[in-house]
N, C-alpha and C. Protein backbone atom coordinates (compact mmCIF):
# COMPACT_ATOMS: atom_id res chain seq x y z
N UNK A 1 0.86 -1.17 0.00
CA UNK A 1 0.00 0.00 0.00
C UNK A 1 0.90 1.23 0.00
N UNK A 2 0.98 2.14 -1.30
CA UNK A 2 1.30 2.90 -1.05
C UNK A 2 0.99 4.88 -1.00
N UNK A 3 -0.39 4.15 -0.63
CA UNK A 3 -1.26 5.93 -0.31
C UNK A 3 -1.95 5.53 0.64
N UNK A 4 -1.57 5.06 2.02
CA UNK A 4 -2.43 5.14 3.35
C UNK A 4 -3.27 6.07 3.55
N UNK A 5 -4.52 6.50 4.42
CA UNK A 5 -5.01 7.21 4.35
C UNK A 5 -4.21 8.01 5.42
N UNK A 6 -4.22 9.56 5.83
CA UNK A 6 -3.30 10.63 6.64
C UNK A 6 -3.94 10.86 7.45
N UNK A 7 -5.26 10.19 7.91
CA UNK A 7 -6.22 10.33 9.43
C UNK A 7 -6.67 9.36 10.10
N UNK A 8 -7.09 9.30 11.25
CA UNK A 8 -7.23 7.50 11.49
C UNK A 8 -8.78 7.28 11.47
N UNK A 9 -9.64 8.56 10.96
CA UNK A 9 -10.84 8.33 10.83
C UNK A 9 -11.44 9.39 11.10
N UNK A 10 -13.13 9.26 10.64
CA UNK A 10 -14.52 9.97 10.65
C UNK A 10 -15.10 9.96 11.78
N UNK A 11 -15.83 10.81 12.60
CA UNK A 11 -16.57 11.13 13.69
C UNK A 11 -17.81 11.69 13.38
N UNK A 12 -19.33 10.97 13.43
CA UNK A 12 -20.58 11.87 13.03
C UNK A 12 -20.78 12.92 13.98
N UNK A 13 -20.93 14.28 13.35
CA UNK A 13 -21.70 15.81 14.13
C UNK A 13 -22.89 15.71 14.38
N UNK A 14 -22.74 15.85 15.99
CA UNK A 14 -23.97 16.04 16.75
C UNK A 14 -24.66 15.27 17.81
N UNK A 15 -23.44 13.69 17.93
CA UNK A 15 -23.79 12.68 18.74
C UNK A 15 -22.88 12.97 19.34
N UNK A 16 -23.40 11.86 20.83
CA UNK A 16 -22.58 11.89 21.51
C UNK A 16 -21.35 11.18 21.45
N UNK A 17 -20.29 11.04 22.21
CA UNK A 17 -18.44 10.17 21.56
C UNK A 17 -19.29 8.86 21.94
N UNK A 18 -19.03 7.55 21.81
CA UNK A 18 -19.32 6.33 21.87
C UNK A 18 -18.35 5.64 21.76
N UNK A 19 -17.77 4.41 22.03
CA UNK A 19 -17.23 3.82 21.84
C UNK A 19 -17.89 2.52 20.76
N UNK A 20 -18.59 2.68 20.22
CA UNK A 20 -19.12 2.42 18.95
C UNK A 20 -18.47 2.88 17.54
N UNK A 21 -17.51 1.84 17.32
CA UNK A 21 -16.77 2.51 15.78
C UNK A 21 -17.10 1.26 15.19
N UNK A 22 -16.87 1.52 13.59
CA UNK A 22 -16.67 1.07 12.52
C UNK A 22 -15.50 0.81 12.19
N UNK A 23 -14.82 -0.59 12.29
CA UNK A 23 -13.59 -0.74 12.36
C UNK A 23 -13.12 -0.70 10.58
N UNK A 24 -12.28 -0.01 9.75
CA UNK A 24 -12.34 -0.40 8.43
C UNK A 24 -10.71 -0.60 8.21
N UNK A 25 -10.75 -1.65 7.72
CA UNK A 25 -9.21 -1.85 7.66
C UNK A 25 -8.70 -1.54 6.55
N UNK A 26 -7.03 -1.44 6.38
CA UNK A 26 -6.54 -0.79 5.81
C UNK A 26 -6.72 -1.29 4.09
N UNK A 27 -6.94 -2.55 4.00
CA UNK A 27 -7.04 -3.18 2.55
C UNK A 27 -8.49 -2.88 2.20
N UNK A 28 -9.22 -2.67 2.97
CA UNK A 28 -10.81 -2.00 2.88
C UNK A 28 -10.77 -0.15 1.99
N UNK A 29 -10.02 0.11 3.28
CA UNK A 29 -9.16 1.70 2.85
C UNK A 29 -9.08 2.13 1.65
N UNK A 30 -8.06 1.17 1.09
CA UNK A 30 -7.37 0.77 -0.35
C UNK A 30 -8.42 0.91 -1.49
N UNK A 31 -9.08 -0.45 -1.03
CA UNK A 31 -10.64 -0.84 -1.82
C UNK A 31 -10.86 0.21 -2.34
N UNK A 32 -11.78 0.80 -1.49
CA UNK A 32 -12.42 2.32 -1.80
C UNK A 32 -11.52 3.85 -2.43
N UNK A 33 -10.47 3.72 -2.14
CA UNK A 33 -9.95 4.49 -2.76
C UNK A 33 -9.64 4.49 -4.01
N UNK A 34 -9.76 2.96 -4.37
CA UNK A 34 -8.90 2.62 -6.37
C UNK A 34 -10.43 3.01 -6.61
N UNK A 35 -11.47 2.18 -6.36
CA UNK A 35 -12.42 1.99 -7.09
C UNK A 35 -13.41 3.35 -7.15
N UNK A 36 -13.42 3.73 -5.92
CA UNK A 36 -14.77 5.24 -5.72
C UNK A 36 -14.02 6.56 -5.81
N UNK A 37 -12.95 6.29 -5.60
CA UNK A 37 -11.80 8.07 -5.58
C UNK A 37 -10.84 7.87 -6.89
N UNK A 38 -10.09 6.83 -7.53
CA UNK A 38 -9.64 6.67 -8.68
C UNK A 38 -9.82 6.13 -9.70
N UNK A 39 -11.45 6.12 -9.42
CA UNK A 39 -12.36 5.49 -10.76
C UNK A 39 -11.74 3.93 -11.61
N UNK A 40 -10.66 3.33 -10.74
CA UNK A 40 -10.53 2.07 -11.62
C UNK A 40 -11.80 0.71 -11.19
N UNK A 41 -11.77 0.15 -12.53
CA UNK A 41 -12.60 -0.94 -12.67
C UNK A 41 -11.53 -2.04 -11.25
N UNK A 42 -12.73 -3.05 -11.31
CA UNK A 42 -12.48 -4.17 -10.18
C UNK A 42 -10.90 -4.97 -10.74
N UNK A 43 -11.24 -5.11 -12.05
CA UNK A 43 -9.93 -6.06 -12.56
C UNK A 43 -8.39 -5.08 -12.65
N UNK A 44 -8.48 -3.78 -12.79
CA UNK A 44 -7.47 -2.67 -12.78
C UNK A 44 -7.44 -2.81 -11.10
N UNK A 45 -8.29 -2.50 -10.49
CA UNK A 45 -8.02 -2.36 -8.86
C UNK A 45 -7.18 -3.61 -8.05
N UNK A 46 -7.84 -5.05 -8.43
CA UNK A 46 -7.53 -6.11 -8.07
C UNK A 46 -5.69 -6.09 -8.28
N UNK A 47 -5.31 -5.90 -9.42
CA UNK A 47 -3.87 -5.68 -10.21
C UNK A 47 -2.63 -4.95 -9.24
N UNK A 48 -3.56 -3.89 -8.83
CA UNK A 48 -3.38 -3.10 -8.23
C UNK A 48 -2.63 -3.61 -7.15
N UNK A 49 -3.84 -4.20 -5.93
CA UNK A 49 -3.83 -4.34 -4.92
C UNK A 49 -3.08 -6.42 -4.70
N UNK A 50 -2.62 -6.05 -6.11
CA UNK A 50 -1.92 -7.63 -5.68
C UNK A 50 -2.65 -8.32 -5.36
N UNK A 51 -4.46 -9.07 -5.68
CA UNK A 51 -4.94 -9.83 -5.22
C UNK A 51 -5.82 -10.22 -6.45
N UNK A 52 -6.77 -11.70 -6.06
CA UNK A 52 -7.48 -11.97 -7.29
C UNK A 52 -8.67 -11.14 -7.50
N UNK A 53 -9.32 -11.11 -8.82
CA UNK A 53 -10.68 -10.24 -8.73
C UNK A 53 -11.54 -10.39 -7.63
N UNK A 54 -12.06 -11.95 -7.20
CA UNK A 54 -13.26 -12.21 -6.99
C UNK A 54 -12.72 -11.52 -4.80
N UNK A 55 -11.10 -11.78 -4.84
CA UNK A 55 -10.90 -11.40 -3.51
C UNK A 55 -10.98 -9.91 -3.30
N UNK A 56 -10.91 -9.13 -4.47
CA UNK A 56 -11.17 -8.10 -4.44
C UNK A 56 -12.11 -7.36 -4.36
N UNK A 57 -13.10 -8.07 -4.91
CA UNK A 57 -14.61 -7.85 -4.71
C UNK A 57 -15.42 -8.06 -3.01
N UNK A 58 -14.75 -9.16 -2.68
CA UNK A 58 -14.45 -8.97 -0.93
C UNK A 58 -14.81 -8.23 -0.23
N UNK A 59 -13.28 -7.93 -0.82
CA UNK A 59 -12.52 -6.48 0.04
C UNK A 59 -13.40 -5.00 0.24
N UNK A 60 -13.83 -4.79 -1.06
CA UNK A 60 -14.47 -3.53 -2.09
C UNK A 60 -15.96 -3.70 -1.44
N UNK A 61 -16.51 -4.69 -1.33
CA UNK A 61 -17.89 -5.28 -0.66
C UNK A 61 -18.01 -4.74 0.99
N UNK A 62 -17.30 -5.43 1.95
CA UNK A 62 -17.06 -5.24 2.70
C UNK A 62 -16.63 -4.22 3.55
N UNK A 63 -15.88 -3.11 2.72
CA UNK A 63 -15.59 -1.29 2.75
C UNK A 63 -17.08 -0.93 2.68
N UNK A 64 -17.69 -1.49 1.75
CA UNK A 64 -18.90 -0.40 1.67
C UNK A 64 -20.40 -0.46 2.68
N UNK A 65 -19.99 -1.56 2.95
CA UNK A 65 -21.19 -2.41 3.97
C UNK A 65 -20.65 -1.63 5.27
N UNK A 66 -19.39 -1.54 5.76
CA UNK A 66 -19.19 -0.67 6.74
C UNK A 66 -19.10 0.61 6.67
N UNK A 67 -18.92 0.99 5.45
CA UNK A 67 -19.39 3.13 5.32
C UNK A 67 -20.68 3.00 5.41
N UNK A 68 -21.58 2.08 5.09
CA UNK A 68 -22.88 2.19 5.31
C UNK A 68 -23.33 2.06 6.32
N UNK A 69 -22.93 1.13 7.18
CA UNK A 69 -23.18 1.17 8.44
C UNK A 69 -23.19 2.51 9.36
N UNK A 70 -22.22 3.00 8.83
CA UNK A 70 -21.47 3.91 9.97
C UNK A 70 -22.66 5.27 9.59
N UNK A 71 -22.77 5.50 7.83
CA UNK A 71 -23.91 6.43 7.86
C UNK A 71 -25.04 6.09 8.23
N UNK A 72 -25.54 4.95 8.57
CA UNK A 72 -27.28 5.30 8.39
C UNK A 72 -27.31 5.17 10.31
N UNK A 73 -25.88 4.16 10.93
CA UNK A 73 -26.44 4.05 12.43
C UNK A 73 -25.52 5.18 13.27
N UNK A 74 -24.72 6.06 12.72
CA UNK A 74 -24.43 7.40 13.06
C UNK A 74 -22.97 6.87 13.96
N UNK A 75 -22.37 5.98 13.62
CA UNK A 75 -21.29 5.19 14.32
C UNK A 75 -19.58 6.39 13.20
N UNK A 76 -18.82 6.44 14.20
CA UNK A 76 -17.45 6.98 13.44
C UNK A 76 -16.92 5.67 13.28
N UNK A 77 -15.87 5.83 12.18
CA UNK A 77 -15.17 5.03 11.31
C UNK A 77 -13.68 5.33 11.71
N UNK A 78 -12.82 3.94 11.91
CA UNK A 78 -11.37 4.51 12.16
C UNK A 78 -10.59 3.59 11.21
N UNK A 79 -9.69 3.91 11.12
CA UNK A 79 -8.93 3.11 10.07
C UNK A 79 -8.28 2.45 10.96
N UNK A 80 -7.39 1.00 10.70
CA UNK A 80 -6.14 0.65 11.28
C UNK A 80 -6.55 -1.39 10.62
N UNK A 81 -5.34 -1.67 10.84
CA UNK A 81 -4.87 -3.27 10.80
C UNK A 81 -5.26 -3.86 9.72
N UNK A 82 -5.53 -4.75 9.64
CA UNK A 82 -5.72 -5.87 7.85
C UNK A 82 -4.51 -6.38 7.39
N UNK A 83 -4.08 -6.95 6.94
CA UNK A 83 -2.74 -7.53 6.43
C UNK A 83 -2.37 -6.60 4.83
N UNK A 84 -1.42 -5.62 5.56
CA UNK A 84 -1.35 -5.12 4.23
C UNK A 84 0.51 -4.90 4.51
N UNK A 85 0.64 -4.12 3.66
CA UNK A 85 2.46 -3.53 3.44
C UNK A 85 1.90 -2.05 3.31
N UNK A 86 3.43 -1.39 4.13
CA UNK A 86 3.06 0.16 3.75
C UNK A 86 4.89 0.40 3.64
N UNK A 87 4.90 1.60 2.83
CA UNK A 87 6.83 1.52 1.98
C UNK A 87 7.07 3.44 2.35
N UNK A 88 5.81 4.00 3.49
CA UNK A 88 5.91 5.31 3.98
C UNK A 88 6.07 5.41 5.49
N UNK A 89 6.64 6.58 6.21
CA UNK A 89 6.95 6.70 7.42
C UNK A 89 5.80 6.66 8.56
N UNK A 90 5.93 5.05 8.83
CA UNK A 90 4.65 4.81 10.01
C UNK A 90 5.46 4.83 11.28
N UNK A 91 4.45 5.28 11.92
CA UNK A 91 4.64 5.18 13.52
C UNK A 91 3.52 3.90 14.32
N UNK A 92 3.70 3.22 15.30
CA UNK A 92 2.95 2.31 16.46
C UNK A 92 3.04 3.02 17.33
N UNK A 93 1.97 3.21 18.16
CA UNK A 93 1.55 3.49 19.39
C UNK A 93 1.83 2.59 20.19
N UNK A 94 2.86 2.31 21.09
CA UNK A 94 2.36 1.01 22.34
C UNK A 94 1.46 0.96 23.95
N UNK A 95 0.89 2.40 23.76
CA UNK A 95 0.24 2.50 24.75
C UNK A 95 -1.37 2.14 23.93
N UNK A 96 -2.02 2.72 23.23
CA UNK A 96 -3.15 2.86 22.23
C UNK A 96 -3.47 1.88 21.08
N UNK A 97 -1.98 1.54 20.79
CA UNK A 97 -1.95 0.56 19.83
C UNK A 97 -2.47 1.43 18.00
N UNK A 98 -2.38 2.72 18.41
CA UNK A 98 -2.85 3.62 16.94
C UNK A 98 -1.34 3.30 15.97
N UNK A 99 -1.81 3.02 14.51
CA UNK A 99 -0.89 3.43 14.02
C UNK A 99 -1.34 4.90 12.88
N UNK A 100 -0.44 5.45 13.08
CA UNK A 100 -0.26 6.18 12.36
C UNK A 100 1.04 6.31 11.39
N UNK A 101 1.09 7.87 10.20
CA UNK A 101 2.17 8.43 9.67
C UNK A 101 1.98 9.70 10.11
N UNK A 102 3.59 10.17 9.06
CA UNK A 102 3.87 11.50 9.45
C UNK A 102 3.87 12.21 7.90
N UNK A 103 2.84 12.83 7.78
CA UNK A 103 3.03 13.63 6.53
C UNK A 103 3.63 15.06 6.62
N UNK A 104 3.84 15.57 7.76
CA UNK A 104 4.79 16.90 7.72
C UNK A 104 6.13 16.35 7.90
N UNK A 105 7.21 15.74 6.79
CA UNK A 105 8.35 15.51 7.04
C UNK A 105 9.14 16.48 7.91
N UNK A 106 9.13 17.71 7.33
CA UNK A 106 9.85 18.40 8.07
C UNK A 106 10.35 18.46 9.61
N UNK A 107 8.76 18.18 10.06
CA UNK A 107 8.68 18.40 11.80
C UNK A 107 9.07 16.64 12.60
N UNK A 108 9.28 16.79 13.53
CA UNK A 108 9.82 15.79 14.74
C UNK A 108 8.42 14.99 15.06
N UNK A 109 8.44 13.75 14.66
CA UNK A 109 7.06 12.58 15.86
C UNK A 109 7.47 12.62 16.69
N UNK A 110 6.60 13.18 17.99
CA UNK A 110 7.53 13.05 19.77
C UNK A 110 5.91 12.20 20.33
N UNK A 111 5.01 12.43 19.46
CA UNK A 111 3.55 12.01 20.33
C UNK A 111 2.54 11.09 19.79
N UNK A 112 1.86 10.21 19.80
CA UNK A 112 0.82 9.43 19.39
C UNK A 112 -0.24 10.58 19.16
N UNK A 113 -0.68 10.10 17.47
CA UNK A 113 -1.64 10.91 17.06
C UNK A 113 -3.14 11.31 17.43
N UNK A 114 -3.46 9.73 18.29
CA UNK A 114 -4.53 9.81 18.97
C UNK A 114 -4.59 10.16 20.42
N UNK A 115 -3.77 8.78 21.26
CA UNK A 115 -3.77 9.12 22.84
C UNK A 115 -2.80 10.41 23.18
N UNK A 116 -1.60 10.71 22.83
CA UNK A 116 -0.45 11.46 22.95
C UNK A 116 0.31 11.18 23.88
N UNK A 117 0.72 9.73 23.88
CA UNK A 117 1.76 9.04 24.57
C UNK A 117 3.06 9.01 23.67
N UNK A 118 4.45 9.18 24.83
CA UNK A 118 5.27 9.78 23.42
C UNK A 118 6.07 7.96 23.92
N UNK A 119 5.51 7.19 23.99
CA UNK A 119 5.61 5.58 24.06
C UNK A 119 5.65 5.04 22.42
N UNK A 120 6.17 5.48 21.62
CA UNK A 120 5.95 5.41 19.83
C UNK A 120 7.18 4.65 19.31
N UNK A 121 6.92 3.45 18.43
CA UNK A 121 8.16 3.35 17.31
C UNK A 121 7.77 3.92 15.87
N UNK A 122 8.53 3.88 15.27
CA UNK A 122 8.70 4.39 14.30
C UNK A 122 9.27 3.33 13.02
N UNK A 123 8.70 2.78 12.13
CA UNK A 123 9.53 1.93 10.92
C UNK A 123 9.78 2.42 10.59
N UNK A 124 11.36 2.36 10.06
CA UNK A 124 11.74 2.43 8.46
C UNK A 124 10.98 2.49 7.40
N UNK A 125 11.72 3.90 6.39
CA UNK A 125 11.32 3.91 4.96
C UNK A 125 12.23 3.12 4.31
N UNK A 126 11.64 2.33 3.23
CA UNK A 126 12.15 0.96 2.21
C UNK A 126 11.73 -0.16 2.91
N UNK A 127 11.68 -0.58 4.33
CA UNK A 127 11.76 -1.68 4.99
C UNK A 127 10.27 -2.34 4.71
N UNK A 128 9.84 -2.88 3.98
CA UNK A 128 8.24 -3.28 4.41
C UNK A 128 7.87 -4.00 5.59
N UNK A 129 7.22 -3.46 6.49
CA UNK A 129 6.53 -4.31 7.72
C UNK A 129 5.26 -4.21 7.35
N UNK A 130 4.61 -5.36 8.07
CA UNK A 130 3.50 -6.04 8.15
C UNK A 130 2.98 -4.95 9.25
N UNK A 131 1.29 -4.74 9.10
CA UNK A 131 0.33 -4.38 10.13
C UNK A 131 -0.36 -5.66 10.60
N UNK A 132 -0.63 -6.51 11.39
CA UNK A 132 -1.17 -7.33 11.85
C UNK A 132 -2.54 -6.66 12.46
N UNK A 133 -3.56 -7.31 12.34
CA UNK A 133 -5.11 -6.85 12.95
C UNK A 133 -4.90 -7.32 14.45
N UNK A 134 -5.21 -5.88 15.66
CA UNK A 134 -5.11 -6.10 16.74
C UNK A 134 -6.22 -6.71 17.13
N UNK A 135 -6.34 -7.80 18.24
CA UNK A 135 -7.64 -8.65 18.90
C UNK A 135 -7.15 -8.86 20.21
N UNK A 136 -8.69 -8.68 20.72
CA UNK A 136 -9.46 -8.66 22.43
C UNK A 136 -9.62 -10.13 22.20
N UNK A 137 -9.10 -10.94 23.18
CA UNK A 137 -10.21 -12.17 23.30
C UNK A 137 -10.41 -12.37 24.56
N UNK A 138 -11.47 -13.04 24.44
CA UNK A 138 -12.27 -13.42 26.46
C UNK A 138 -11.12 -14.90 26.73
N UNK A 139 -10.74 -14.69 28.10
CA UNK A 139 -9.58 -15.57 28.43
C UNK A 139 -10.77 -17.14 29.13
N UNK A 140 -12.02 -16.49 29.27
CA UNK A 140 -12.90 -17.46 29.39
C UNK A 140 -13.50 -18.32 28.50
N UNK A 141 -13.94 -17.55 27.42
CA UNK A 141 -15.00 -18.65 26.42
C UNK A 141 -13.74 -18.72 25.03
N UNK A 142 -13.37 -17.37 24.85
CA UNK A 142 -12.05 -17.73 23.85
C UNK A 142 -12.72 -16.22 22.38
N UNK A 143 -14.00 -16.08 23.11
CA UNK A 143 -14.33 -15.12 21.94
C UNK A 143 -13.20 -13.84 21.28
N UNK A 144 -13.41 -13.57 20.22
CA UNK A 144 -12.48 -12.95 19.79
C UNK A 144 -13.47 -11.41 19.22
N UNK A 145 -12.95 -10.10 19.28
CA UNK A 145 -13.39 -9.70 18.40
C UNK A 145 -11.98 -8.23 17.85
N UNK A 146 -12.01 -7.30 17.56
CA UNK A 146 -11.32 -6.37 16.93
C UNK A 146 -10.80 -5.08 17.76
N UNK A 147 -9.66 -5.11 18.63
CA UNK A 147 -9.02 -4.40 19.26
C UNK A 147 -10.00 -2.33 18.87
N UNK A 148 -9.96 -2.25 19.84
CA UNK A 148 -10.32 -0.49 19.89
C UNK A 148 -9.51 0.44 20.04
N UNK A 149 -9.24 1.60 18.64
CA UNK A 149 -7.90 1.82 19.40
C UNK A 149 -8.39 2.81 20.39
N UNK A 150 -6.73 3.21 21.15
CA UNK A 150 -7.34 4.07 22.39
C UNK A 150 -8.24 3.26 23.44
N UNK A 151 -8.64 2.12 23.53
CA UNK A 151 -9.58 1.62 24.36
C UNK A 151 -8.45 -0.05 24.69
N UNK A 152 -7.98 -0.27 26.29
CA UNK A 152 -7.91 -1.33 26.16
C UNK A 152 -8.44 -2.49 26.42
N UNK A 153 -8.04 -3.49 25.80
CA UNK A 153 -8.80 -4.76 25.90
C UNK A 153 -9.19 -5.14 27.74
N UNK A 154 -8.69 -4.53 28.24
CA UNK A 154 -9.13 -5.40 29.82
C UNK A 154 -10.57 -4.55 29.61
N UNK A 155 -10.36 -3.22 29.48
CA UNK A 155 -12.15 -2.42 29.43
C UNK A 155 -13.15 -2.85 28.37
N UNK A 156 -12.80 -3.96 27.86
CA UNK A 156 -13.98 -4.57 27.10
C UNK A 156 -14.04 -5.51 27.70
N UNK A 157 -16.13 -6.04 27.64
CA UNK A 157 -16.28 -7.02 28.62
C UNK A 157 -16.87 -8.14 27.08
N UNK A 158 -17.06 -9.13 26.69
CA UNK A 158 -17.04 -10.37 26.51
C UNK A 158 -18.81 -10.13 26.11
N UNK A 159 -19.42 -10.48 25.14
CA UNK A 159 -20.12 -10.33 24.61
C UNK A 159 -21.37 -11.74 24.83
N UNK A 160 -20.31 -12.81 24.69
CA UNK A 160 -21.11 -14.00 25.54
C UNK A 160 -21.08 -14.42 27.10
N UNK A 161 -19.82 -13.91 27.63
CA UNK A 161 -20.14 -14.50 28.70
C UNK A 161 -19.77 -13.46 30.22
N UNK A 162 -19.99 -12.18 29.50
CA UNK A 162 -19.71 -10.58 30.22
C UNK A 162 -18.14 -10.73 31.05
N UNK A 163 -16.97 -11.38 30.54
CA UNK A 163 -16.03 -11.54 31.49
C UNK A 163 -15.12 -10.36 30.55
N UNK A 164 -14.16 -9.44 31.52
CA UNK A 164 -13.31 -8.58 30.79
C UNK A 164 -12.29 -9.54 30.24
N UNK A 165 -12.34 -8.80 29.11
CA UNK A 165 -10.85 -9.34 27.53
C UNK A 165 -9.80 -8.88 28.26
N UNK A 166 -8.78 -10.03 27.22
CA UNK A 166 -7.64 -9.69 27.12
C UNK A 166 -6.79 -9.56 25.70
N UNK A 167 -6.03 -8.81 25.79
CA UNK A 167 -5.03 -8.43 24.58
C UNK A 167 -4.85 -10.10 23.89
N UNK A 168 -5.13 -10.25 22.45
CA UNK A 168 -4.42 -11.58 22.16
C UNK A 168 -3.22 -11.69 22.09
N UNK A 169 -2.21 -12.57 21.92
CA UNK A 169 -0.98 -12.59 21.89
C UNK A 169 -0.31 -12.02 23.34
């Protein structure tokens, strides 16, 4: 991937903050950007994104089912995780777990873009690293679901069996 998006997400005007997001991952990101912002067809996009058509259609499916979500039930949208490659200057959060970049080269990363913990690494440009999708799971039943950033997994409680998560791995 090499045009990440430069924000970690959308917030609807006029509700209250929730911890109700729309998780959209970064190959979702992608999706929507070849196909609805750079007008390429599915088989040009797929090419693109190094994958087969029909996985691309997925991908492209699945972006839009969650922008939809997020408009009609008034939920914000954040970007982060999916198995992708990025070849631009990212930063990890290890307090928040946000990743972000830095598009003002000029200036110094001293802070996490979201929490502002200056707890941050930084990859290498050229080096490709992997984003791995962060996960909560219940240490009781084993449920799994999609890390929050800014929110940690012990403050989520377990959906089947109300016990607080833990970080996977």
């Amino acid at each position: 991937m090499t045009n990440p998006p430069h924000f970690k997400g959308f917030r609807p005007i006029g509700l209250p903050e929730e911890n109700n997001l729309v998780v959209i991952n970064f190959e979702e990101y992608e999706a929507i950007r070849l196909s609805d912002f750079e007008l390429y067809g599915q088989i040009e996009a797929a090419q693109i994104m190094e994958v087969s058509r029909p996985t691309y259609a997925r991908i492209y499916e699945s972006a839009r089912r969650k922008v939809a979500q997020a408009f009609v039930q008034g939920k914000a949208i954040v970007f982060e995780g999916g198995k992708v490659y990025f070849d631009s200057e990212w930063y990890l959060c290890n307090i928040c777990g946000c990743w972000f970049n830095h598009p003002a080269k000029e200036q110094d990363i001293k802070e996490c873009a979201l929490c502002g913990s200056m707890d941050i690494e930084q990859y290498k440009n050229g080096s490709k690293q992997t984003i791995s999708e962060d996960v909560c799971v219940c240490p009781q039943c084993g449920f799994e679901k999609v890390h929050l950033p800014g929110n940690p997994c012990k403050k989520e409680i377990c959906e089947k069996c109300n016990c607080p998560m833990i970080h996977k791995g």
